[in-house]
N, C-alpha and C. Protein backbone atom coordinates (compact mmCIF):
# COMPACT_ATOMS: atom_id res chain seq x y z
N UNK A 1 -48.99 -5.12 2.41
CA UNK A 1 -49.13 -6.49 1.94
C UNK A 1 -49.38 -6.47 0.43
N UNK A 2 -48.74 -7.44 -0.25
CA UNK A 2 -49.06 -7.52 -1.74
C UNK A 2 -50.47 -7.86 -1.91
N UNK A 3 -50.62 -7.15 -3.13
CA UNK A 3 -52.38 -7.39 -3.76
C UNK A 3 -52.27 -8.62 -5.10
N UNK A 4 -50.96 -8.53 -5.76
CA UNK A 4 -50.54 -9.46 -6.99
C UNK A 4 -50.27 -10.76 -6.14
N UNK A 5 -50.94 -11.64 -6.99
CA UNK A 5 -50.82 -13.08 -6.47
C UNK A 5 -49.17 -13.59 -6.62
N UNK A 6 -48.74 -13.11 -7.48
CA UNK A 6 -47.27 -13.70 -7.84
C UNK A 6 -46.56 -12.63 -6.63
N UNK A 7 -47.01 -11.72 -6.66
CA UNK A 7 -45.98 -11.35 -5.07
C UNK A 7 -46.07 -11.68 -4.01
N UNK A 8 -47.31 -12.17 -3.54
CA UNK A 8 -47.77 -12.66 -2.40
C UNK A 8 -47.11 -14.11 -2.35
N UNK A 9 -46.55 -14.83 -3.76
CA UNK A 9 -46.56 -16.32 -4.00
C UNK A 9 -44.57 -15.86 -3.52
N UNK A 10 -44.25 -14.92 -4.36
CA UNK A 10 -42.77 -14.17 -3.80
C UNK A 10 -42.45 -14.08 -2.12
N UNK A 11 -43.09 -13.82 -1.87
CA UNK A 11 -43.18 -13.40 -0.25
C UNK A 11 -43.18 -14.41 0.40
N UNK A 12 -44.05 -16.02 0.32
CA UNK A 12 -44.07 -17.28 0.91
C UNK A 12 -42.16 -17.82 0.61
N UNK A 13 -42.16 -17.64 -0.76
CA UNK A 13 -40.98 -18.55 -1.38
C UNK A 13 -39.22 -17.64 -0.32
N UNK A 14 -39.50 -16.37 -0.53
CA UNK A 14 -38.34 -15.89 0.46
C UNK A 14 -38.86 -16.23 1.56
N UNK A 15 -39.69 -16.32 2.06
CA UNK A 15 -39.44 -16.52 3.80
C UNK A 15 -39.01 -18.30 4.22
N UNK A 16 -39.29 -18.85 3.29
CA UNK A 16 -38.62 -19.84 2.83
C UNK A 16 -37.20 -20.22 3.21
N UNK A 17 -37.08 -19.57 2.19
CA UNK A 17 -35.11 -19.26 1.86
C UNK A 17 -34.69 -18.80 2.44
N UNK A 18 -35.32 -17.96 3.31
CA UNK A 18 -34.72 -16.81 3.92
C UNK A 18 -34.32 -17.98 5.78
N UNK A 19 -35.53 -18.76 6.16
CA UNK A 19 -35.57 -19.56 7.14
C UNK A 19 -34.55 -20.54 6.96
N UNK A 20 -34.26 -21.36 5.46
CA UNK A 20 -33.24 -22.19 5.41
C UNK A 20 -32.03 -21.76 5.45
N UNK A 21 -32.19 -20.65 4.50
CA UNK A 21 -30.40 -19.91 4.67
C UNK A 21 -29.83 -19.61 5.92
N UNK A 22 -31.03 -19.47 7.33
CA UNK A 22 -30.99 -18.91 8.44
C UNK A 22 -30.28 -20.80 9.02
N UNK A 23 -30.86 -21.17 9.06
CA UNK A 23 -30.59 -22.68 9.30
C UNK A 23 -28.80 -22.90 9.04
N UNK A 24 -28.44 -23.18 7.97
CA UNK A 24 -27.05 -23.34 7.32
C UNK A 24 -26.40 -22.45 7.98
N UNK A 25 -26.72 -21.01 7.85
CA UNK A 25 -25.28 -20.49 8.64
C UNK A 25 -25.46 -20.45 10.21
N UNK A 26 -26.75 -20.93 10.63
CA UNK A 26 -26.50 -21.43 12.48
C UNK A 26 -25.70 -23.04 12.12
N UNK A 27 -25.50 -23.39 11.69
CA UNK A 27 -25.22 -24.78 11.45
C UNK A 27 -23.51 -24.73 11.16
N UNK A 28 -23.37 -23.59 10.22
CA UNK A 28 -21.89 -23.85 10.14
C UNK A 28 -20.89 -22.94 11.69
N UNK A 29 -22.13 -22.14 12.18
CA UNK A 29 -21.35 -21.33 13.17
C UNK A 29 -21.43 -22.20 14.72
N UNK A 30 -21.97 -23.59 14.62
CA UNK A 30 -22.42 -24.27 15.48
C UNK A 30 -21.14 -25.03 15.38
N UNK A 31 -20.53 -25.43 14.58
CA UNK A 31 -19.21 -26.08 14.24
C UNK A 31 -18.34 -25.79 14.48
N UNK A 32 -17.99 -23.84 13.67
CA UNK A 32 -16.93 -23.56 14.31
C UNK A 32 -16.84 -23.40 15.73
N UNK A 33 -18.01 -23.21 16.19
CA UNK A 33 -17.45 -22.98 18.08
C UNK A 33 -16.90 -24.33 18.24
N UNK A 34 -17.69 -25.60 17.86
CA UNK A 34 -16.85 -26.10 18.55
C UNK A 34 -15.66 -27.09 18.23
N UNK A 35 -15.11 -26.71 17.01
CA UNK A 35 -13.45 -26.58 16.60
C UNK A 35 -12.84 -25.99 17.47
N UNK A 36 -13.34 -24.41 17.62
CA UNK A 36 -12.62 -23.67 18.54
C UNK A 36 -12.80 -24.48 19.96
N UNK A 37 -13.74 -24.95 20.57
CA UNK A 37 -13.40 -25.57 21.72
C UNK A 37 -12.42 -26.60 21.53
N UNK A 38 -12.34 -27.38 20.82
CA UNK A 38 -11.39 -28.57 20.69
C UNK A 38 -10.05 -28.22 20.02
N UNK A 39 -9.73 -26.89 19.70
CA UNK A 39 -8.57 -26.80 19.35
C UNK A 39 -8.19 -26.23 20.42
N UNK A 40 -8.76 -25.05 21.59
CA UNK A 40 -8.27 -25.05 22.60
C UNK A 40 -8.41 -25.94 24.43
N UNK A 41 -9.36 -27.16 23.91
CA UNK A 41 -8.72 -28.04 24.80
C UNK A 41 -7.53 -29.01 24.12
N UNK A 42 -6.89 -28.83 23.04
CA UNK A 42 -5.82 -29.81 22.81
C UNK A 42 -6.21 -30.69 22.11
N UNK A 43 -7.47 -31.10 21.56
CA UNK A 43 -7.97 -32.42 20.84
C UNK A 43 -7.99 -32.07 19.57
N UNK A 44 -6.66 -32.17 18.89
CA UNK A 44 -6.32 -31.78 17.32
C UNK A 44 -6.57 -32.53 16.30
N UNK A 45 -7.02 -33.73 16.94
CA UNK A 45 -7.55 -35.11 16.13
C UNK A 45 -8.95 -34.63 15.63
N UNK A 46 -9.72 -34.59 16.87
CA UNK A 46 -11.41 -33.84 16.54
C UNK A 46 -11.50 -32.59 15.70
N UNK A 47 -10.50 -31.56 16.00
CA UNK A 47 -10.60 -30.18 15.29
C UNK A 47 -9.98 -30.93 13.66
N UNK A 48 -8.96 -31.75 13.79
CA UNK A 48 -8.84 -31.96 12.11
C UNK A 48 -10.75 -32.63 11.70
N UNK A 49 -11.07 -33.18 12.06
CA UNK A 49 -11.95 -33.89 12.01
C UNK A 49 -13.72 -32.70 11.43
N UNK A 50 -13.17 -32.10 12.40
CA UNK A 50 -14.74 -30.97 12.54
C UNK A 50 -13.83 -29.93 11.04
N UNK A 51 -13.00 -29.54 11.09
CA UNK A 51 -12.35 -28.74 9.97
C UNK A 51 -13.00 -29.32 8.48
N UNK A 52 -12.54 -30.55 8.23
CA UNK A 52 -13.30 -31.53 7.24
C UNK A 52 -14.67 -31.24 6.65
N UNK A 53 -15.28 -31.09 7.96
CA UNK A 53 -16.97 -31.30 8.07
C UNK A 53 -17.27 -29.58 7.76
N UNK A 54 -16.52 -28.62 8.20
CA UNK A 54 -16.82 -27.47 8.16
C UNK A 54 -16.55 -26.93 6.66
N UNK A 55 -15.31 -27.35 5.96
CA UNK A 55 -14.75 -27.39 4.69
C UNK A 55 -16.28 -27.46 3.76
N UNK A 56 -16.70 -28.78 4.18
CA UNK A 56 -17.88 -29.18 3.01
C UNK A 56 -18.64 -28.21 3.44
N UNK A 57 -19.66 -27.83 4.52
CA UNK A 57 -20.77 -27.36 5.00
C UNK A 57 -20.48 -25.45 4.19
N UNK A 58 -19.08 -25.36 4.27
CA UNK A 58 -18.86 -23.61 3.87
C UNK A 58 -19.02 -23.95 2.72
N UNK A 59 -18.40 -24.56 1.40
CA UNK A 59 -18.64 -25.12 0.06
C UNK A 59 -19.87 -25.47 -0.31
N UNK A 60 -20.51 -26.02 0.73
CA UNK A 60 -22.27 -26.01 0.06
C UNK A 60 -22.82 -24.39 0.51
N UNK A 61 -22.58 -24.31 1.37
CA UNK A 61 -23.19 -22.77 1.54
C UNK A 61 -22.92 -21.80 0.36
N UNK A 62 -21.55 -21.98 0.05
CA UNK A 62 -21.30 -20.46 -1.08
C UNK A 62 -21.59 -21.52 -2.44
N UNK A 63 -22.28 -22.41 -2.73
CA UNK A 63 -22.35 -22.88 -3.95
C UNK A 63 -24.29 -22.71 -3.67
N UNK A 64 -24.84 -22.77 -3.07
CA UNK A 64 -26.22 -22.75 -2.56
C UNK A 64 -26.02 -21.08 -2.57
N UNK A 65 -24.96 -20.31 -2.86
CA UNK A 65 -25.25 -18.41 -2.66
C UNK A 65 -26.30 -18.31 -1.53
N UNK A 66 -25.82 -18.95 -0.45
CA UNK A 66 -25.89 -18.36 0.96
C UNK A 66 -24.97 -17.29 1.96
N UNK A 67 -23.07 -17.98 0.94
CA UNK A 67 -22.62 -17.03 1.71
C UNK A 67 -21.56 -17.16 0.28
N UNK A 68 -20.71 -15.51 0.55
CA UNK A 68 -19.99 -15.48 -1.06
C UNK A 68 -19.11 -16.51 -0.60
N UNK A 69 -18.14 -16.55 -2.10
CA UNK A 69 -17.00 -17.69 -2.18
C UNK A 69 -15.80 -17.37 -1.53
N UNK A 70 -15.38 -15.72 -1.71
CA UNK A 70 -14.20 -15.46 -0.59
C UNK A 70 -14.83 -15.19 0.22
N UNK A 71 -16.10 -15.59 1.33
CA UNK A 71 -16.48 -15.11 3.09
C UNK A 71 -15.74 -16.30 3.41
N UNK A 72 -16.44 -17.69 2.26
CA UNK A 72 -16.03 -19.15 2.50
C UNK A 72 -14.30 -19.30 2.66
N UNK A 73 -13.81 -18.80 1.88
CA UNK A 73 -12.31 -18.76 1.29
C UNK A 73 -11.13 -18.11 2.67
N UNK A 74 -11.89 -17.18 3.26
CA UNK A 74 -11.43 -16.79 4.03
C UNK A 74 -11.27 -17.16 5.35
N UNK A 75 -12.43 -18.26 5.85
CA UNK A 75 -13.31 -18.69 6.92
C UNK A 75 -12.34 -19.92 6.75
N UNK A 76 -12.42 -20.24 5.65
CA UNK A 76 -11.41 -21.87 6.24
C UNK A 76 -10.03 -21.50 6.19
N UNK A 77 -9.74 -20.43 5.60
CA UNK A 77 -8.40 -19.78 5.59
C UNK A 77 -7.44 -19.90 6.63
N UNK A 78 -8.44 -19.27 7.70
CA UNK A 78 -8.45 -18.57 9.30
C UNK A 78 -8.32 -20.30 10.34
N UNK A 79 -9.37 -20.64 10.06
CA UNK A 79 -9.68 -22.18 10.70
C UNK A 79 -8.17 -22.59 10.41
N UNK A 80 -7.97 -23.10 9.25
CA UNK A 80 -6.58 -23.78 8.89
C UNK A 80 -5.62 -23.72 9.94
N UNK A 81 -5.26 -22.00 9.33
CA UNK A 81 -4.15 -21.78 9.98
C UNK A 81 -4.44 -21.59 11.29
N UNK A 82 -5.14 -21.82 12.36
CA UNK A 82 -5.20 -21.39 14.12
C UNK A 82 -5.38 -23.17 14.20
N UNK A 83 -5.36 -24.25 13.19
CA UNK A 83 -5.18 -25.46 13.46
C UNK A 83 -3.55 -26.08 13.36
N UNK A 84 -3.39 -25.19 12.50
CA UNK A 84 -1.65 -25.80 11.95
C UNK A 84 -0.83 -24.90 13.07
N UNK A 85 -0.89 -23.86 14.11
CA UNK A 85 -0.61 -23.06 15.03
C UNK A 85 -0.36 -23.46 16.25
N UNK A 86 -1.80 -24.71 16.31
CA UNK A 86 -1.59 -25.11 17.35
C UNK A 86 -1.05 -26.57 17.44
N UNK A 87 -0.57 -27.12 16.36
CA UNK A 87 0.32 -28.17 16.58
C UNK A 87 1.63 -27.92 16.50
């Protein structure tokens, strides 16, 4: 355990960040499942719809440096195209 007050004050502030950052990416992986459910029951209206919502949520994540810019880049990459696939 830290003895310096500013590390101990370090240690509150990441577990912090560390809990919210934990938050956002259950949040964006909560989405894609269920794109993936709605792109494979056929509801391409909702998956355009959740795609949208997922677009912003990956863009705040890698601008918040939660997750890099090509994990993001790649992630809607993938989404896209298994949406444009299945129409």
């Amino acid at each position: 355990m830290a003895n310096i007050k500013s590390a101990e004050k370090r240690i509150l502030v990441i577990e912090k960040k560390t809990a919210l950052n934990k938050s956002r990416k259950s949040e964006i992986k909560t989405y894609i499942k269920k794109f993936e459910n709605a792109v494979n029951a056929g509801d391409l209206v909702e998956a355009k719809v959740l795609l949208n919502i997922i677009d912003k949520k990956l863009k705040r994540a890698a601008h918040k440096n939660v997750l890099h810019k090509n994990t993001v880049a790649r992630k809607v990459s993938r989404l896209t195209k298994k949406l444009n696939q299945a129409m």
